[in-house]
C-alpha atoms as a PDB file:
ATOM      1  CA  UNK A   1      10.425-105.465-158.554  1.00  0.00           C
ATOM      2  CA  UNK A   2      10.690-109.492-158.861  1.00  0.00           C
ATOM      3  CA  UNK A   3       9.724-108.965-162.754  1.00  0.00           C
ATOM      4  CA  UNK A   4      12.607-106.263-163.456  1.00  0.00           C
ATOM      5  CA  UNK A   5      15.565-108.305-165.460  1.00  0.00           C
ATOM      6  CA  UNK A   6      18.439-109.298-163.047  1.00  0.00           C
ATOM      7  CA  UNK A   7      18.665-110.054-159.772  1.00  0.00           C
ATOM      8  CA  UNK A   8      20.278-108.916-156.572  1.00  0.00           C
ATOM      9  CA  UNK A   9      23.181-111.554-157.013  1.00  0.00           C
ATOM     10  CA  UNK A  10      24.536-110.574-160.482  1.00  0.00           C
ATOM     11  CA  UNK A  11      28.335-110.255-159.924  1.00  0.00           C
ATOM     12  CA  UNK A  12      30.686-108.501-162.617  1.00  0.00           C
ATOM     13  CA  UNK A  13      32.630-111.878-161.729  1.00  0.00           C
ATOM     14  CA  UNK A  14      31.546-115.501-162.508  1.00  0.00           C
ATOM     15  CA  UNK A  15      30.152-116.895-158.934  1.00  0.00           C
ATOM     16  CA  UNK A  16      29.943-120.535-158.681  1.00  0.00           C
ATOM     17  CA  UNK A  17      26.612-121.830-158.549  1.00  0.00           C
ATOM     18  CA  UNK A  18      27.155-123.236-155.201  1.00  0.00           C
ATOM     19  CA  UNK A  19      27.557-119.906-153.787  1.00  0.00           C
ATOM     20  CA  UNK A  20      24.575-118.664-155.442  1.00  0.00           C
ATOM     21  CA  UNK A  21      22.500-121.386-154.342  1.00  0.00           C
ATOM     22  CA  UNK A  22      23.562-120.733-151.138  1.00  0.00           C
ATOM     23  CA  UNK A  23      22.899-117.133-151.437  1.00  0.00           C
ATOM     24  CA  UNK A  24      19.596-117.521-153.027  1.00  0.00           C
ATOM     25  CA  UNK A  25      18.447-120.174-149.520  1.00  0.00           C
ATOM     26  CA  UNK A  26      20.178-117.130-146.970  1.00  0.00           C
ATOM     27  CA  UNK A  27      17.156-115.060-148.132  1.00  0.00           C
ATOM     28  CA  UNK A  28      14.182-116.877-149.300  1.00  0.00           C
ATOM     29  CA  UNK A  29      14.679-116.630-152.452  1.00  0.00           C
ATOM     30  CA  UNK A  30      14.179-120.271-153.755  1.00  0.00           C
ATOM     31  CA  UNK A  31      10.722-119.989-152.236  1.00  0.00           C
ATOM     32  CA  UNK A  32       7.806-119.553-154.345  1.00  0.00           C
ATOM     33  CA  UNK A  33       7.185-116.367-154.791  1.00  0.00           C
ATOM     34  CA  UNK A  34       3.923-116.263-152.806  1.00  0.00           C
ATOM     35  CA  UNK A  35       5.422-117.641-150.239  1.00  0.00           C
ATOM     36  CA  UNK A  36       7.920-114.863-149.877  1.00  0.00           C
ATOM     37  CA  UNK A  37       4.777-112.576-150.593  1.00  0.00           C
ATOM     38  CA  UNK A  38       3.079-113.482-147.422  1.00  0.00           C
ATOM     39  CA  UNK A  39       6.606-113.754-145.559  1.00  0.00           C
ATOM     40  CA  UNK A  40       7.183-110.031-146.335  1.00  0.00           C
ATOM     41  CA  UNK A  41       3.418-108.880-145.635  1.00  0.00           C
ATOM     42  CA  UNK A  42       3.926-110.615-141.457  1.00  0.00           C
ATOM     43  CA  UNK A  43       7.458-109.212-141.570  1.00  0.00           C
ATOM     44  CA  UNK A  44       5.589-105.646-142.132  1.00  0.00           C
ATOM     45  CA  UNK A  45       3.289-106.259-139.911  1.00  0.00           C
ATOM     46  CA  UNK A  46       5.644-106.614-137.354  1.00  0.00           C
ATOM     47  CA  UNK A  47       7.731-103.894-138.144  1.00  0.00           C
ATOM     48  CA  UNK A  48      10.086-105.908-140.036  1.00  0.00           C
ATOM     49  CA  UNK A  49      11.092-104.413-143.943  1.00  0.00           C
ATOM     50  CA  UNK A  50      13.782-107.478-143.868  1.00  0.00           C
ATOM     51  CA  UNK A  51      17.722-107.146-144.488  1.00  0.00           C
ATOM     52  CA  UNK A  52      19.197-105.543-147.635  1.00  0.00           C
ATOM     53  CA  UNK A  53      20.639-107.856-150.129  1.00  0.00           C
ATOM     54  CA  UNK A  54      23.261-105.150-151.028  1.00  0.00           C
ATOM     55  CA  UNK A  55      24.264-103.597-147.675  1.00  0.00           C
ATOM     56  CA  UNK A  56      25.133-107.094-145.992  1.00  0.00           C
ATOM     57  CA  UNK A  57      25.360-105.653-142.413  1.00  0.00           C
ATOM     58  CA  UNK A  58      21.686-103.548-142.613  1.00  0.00           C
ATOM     59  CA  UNK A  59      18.339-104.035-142.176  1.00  0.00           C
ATOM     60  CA  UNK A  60      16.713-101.797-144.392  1.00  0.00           C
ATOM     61  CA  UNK A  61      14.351-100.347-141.012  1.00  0.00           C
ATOM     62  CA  UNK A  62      18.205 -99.441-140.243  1.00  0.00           C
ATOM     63  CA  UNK A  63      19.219 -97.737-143.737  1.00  0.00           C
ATOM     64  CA  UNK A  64      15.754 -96.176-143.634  1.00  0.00           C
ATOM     65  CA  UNK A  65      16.353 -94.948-139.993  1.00  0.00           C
ATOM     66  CA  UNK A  66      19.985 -93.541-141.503  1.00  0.00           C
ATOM     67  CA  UNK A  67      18.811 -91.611-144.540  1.00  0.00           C
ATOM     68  CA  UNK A  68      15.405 -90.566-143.267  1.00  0.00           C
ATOM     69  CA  UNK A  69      16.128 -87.576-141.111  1.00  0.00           C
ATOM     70  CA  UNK A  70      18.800 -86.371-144.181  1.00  0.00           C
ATOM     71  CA  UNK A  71      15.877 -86.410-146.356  1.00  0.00           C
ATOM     72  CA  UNK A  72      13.414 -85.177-143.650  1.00  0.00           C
ATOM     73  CA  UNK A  73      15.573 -81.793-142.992  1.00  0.00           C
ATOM     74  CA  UNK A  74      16.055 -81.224-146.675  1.00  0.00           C
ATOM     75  CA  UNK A  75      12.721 -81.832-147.630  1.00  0.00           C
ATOM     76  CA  UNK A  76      11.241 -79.349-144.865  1.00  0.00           C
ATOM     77  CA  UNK A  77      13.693 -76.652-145.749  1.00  0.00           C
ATOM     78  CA  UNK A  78      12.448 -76.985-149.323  1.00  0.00           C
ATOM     79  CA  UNK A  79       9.362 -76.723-148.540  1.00  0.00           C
ATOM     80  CA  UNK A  80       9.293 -73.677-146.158  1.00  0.00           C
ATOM     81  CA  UNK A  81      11.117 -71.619-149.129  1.00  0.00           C
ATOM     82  CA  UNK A  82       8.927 -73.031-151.752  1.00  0.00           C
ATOM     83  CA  UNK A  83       6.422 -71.227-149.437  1.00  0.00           C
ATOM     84  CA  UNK A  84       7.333 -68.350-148.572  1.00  0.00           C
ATOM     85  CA  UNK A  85       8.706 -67.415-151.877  1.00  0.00           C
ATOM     86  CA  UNK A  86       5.719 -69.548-154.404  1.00  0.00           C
ATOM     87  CA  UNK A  87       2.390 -67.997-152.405  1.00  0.00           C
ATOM     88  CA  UNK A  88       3.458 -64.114-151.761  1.00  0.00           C
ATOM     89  CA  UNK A  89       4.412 -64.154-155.866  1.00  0.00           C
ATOM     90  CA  UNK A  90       1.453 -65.701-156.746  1.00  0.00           C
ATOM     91  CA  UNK A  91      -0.375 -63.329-154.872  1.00  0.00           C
ATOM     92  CA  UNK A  92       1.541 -60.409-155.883  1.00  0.00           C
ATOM     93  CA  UNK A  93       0.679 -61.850-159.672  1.00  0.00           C
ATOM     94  CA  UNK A  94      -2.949 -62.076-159.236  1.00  0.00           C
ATOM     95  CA  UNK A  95      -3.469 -58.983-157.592  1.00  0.00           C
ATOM     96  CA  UNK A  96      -1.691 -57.089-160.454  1.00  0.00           C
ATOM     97  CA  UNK A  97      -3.507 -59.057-163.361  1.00  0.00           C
ATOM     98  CA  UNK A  98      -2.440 -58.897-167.370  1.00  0.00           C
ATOM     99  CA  UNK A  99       0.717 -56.401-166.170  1.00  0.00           C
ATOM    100  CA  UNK A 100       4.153 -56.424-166.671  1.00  0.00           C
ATOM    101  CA  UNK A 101       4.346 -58.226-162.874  1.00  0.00           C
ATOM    102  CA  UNK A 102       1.895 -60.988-163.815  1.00  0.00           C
ATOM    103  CA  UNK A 103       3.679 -61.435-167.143  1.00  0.00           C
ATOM    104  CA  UNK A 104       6.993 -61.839-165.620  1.00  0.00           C
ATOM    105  CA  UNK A 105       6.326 -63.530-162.551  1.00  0.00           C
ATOM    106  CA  UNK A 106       4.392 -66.216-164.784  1.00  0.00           C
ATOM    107  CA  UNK A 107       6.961 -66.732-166.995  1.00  0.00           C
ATOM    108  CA  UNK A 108       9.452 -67.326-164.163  1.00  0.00           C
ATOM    109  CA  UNK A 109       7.094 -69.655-162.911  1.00  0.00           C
ATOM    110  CA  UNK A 110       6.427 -71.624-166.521  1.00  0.00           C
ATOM    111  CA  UNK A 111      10.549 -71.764-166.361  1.00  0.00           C
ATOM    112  CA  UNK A 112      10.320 -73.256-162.939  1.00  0.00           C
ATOM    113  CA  UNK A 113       8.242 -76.427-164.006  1.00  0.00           C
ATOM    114  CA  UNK A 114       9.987 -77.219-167.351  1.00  0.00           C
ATOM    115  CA  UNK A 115      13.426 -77.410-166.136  1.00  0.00           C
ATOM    116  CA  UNK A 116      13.623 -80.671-164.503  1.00  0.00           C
ATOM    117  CA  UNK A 117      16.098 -81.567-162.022  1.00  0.00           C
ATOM    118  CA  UNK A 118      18.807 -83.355-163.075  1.00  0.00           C
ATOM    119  CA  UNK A 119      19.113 -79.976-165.399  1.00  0.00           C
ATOM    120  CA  UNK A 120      18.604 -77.581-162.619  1.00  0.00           C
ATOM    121  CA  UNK A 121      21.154 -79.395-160.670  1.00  0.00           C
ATOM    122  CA  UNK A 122      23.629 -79.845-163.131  1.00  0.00           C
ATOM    123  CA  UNK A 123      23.498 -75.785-163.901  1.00  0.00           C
ATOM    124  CA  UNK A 124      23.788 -74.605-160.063  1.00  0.00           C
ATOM    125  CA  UNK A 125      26.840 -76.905-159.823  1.00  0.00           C
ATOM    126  CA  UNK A 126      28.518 -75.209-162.663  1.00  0.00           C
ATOM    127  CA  UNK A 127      27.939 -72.509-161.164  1.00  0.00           C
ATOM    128  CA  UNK A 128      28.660 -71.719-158.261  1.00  0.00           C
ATOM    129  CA  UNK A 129      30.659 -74.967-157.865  1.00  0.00           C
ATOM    130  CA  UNK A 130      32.921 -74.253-161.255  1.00  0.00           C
ATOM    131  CA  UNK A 131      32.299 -70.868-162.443  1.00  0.00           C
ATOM    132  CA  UNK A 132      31.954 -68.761-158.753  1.00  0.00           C
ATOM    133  CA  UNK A 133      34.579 -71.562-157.171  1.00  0.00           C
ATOM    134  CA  UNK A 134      37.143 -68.376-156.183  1.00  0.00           C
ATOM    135  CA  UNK A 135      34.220 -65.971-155.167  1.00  0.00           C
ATOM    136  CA  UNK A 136      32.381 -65.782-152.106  1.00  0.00           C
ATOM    137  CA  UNK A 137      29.760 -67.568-153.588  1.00  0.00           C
ATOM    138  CA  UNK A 138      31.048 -70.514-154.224  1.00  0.00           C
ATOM    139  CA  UNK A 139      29.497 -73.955-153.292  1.00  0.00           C
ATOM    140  CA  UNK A 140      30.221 -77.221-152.619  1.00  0.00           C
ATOM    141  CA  UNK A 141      28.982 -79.309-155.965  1.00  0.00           C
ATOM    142  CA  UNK A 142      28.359 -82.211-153.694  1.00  0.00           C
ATOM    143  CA  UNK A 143      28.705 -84.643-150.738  1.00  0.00           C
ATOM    144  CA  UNK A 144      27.382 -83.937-147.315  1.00  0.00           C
ATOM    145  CA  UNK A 145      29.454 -83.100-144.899  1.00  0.00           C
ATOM    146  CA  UNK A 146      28.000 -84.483-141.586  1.00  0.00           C
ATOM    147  CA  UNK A 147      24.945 -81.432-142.786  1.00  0.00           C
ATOM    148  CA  UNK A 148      26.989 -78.645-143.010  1.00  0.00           C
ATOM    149  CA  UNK A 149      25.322 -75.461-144.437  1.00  0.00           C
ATOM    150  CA  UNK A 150      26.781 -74.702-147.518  1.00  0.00           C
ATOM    151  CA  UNK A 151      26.337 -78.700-148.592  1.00  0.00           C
ATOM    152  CA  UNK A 152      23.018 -78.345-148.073  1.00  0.00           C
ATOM    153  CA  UNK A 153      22.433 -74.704-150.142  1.00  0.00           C
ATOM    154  CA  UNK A 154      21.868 -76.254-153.628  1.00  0.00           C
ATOM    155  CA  UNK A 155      20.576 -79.445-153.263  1.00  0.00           C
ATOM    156  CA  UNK A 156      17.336 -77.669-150.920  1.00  0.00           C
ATOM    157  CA  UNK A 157      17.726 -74.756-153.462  1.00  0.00           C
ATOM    158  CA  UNK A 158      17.257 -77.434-156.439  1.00  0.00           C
ATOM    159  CA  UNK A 159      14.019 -79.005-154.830  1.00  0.00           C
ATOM    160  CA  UNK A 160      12.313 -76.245-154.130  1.00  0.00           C
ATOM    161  CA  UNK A 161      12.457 -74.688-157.504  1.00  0.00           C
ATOM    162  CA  UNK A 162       9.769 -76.953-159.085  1.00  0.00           C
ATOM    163  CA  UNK A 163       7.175 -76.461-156.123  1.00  0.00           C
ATOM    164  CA  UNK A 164       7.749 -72.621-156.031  1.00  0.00           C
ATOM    165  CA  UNK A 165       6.761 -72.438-159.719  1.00  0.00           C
ATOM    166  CA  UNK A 166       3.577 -74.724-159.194  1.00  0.00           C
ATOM    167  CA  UNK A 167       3.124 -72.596-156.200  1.00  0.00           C
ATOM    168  CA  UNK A 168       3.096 -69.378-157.411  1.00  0.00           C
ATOM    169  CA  UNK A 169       0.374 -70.323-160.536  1.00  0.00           C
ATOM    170  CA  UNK A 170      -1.443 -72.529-158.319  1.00  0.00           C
ATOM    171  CA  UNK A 171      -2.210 -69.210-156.096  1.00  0.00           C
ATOM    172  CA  UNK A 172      -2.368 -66.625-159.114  1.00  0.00           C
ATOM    173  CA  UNK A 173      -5.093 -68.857-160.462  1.00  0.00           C
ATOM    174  CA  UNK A 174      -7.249 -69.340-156.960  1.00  0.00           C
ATOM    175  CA  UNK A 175      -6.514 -65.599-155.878  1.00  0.00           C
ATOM    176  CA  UNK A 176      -8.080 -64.302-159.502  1.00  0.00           C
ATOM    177  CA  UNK A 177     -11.294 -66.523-158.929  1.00  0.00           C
ATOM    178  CA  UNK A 178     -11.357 -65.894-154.883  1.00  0.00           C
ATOM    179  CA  UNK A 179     -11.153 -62.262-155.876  1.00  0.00           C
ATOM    180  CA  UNK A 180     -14.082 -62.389-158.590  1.00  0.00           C
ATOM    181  CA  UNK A 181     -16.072 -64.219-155.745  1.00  0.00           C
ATOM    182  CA  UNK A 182     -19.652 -62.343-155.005  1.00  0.00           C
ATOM    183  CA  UNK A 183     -18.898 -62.201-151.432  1.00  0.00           C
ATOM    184  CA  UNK A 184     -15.404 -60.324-152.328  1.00  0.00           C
ATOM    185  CA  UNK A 185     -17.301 -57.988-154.473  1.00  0.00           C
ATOM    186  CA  UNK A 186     -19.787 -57.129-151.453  1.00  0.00           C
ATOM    187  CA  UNK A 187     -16.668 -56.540-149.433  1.00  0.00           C
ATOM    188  CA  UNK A 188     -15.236 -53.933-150.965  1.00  0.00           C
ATOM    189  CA  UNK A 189     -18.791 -52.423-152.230  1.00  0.00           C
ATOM    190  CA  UNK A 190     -19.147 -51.811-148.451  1.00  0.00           C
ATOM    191  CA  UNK A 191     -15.900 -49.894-148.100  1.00  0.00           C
ATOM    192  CA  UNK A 192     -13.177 -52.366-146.833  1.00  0.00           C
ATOM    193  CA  UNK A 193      -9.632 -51.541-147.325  1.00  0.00           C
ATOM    194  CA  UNK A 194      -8.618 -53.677-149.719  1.00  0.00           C
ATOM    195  CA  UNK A 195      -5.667 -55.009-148.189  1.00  0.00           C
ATOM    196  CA  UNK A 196      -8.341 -56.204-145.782  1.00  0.00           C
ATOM    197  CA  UNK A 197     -10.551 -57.710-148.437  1.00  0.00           C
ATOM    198  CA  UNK A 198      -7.766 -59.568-149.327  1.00  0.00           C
ATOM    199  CA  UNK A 199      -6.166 -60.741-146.852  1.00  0.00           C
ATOM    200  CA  UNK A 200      -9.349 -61.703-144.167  1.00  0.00           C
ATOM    201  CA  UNK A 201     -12.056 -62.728-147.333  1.00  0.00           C
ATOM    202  CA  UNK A 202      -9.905 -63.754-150.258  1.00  0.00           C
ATOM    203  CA  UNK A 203      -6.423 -65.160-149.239  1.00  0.00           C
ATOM    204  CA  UNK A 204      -8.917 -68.146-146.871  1.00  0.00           C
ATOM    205  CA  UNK A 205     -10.642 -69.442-149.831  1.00  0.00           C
ATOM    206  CA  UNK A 206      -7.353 -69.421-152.545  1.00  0.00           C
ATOM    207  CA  UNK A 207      -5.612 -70.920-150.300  1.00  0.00           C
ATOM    208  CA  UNK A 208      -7.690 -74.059-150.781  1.00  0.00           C
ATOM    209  CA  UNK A 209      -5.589 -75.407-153.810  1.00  0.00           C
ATOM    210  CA  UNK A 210      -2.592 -74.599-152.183  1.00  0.00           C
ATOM    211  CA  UNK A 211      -3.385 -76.548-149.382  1.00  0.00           C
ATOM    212  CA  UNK A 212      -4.527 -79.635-151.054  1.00  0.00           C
ATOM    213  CA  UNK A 213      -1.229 -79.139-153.507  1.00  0.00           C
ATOM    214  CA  UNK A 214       1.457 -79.068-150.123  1.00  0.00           C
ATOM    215  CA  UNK A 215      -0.359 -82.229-148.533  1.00  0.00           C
ATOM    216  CA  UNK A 216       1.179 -84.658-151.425  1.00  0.00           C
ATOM    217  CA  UNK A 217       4.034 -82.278-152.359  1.00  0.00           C
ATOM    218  CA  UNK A 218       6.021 -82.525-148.756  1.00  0.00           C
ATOM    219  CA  UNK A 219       5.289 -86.100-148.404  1.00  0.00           C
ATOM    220  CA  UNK A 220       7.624 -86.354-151.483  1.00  0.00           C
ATOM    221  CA  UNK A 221       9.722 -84.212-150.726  1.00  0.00           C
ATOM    222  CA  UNK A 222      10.093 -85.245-146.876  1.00  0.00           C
ATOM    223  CA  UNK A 223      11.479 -88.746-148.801  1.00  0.00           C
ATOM    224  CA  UNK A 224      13.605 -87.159-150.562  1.00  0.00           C
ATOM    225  CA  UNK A 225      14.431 -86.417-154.404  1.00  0.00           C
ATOM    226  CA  UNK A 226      15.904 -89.420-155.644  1.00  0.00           C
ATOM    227  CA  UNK A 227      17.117 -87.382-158.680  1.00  0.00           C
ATOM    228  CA  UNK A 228      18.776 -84.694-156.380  1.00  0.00           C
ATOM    229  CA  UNK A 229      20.417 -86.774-153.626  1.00  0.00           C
ATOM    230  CA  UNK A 230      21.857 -88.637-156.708  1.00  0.00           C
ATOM    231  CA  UNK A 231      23.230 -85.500-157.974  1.00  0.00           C
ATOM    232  CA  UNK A 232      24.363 -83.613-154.810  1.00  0.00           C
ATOM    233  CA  UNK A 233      25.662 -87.135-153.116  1.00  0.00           C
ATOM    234  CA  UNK A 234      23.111 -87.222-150.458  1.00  0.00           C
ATOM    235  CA  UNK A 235      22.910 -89.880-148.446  1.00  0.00           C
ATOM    236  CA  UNK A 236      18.555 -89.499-147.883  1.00  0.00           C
ATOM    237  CA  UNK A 237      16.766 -92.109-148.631  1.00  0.00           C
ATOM    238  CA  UNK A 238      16.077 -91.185-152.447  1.00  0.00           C
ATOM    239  CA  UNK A 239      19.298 -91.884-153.149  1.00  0.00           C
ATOM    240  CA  UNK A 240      18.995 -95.132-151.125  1.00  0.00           C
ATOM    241  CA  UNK A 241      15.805 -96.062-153.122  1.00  0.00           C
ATOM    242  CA  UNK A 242      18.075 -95.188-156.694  1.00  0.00           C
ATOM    243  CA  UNK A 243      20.941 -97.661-155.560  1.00  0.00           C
ATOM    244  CA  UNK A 244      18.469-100.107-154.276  1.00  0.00           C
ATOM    245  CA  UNK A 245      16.922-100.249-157.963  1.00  0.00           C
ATOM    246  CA  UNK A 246      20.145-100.501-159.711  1.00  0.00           C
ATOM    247  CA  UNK A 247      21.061-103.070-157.606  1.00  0.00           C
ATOM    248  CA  UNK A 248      17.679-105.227-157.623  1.00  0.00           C
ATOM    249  CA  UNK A 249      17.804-104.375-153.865  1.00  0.00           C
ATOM    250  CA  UNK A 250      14.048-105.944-153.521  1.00  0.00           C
ATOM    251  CA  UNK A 251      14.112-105.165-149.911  1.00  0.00           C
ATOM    252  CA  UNK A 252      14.873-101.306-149.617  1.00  0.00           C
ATOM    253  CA  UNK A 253      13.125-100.682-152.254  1.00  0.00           C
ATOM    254  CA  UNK A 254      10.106-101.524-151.339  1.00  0.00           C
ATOM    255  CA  UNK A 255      10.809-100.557-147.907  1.00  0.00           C
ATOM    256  CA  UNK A 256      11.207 -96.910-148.891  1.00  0.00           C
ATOM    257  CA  UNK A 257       7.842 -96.906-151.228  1.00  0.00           C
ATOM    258  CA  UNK A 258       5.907 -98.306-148.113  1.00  0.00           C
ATOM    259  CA  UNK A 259       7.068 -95.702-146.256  1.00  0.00           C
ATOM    260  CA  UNK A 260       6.406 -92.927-149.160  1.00  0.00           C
ATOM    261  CA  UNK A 261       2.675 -94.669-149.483  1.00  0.00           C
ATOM    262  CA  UNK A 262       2.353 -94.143-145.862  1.00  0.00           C
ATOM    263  CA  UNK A 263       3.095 -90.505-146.003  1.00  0.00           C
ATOM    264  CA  UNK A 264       1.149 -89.336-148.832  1.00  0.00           C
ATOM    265  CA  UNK A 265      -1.761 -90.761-146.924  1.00  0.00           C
ATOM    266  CA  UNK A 266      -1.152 -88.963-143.143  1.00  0.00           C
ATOM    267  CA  UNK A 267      -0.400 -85.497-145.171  1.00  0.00           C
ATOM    268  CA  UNK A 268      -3.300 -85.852-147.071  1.00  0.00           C
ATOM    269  CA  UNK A 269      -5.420 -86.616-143.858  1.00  0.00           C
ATOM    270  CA  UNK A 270      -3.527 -83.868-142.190  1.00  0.00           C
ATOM    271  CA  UNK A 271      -4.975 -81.391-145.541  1.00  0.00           C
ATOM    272  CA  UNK A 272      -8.217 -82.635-144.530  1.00  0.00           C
ATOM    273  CA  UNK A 273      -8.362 -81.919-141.001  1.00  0.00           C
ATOM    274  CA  UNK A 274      -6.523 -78.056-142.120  1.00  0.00           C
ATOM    275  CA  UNK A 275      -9.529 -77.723-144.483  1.00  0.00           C
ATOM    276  CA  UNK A 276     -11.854 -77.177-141.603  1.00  0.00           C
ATOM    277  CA  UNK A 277      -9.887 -74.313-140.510  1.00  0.00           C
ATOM    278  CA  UNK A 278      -9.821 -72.413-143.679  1.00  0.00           C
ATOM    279  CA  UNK A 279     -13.472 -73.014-144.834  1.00  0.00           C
ATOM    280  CA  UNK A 280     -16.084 -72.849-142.175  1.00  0.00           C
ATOM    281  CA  UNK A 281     -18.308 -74.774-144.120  1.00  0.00           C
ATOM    282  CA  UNK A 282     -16.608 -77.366-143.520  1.00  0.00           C
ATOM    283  CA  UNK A 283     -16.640 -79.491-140.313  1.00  0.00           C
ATOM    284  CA  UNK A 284     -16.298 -82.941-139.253  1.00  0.00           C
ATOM    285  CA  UNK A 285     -17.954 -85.087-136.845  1.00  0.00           C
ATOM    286  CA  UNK A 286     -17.292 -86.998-133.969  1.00  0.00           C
END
């Protein structure tokens, strides 16, 4: 962050240099820069992620503590539809290999993951915020709205999209191989329905992937889509970690990728400890 060009003090306005100085000694920041370094590491330590040069009144623990639960509700929601709509169509896919099923629900999915966001976003406002705007459809294109319903419709809508297409390949492609798998074979060689076969021998081992794939994917998403609570006028924390860039907001910055660090790691502990339950070779000790 300290190498990015600007600062947090760059005013459209000329500011004396007196008032930068003093501005500059308020925060630190005419220590060395190791010295603020090691300031910031005992400030963590203690629970402390400092005061944000750009909100005056905040602490960024405070801005965090604000946007958080926006971005945690969001994020969830996202998740549970990615979910329930990625996995049963990636099933439905593989079990109904090279047909006109697979081919479609594939290509949905390839549509999925190269649309990025800001696109996505930008389409579902025009329409149903523009286009549908004297239907019963229509949306609002943005703001928040103290978390009413319809506010929150396309923004959860617009981060889900991405992980339901990477869901439903990710389980086409480990439902094919679970199926091919010796054991599966045996299975239905002995007779099994094979709604059985699939659902008590196959569905455990293909959903591997998919379980290694949600322990990153809802850390991300339970900090928010800086991208979509730009668009949508969220006030989560990705938007709070957007403004804090633009604004050379050291502080919250960093604040909110400590706290995204810190997530990734717990949900991909948490996929380890859900591993032993799906594979029984698996087990941990003591």
């Amino acid at each position: 962050m300290r190498a990015t060009p600007g600062g947090p003090f760059d005013f459209d306005a000329p500011v004396p240099p007196e008032i930068l100085a003093n501005l500059r000694a308020r925060y630190h920041l005419d220590d060395p820069l190791w010295r603020q370094y090691v300031d910031y590491l005992w400030g963590i330590m203690r629970g402390d992620f400092g005061p944000s040069f750009k909100y005056r009144d905040f602490t960024v623990t405070t801005l965090i503590a604000q946007g958080f639960p926006v971005s945690l509700i969001n994020g969830l929601c996202a998740m549970i539809l990615a979910v329930l709509i990625g996995v049963p169509a990636g099933i439905a896919a593989a079990l109904a290999q090279n047909t006109r099923r697979d081919y479609l629900v594939s290509a949905a999915a390839m549509t999925g993951i190269v649309i990025p966001n800001f696109v996505m976003g930008q389409v579902l406002i025009l329409i149903f915020g523009v286009w549908l705007k004297d239907s019963i459809f229509h949306l609002p294109a943005g703001g928040w709205n103290d978390g009413a319903l319809p506010n929150r419709i396309l923004p959860v809508f617009c981060l889900a999209l991405p992980y339901i297409a990477y869901l439903v390949r990710i389980t086409r492609a480990s439902m094919i191989e679970a199926l091919r798998a010796n054991y599966v074979r045996t299975a239905r060689a002995k007779g099994l329905p094979f709604r059985l076969v699939v659902l008590h021998h196959a569905l455990k081992t293909a959903l591997m992937p998919v379980v290694t794939f949600l322990g990153p994917a809802t850390a991300f998403l339970l900090t928010g889509s800086m991208v979509v609570e730009t668009i949508f006028q969220i006030p989560g924390i990705g938007r709070y970690f957007v403004q804090g860039a633009l604004n050379r907001d050291y502080t919250l910055v960093m604040g909110v990728t400590i706290l995204s660090a810190a997530l990734v790691i717990a949900m991909n502990l948490l996929v380890d400890m859900v591993y032993s339950l799906l594979d029984p070779k698996v087990r941990y000790e003591h």
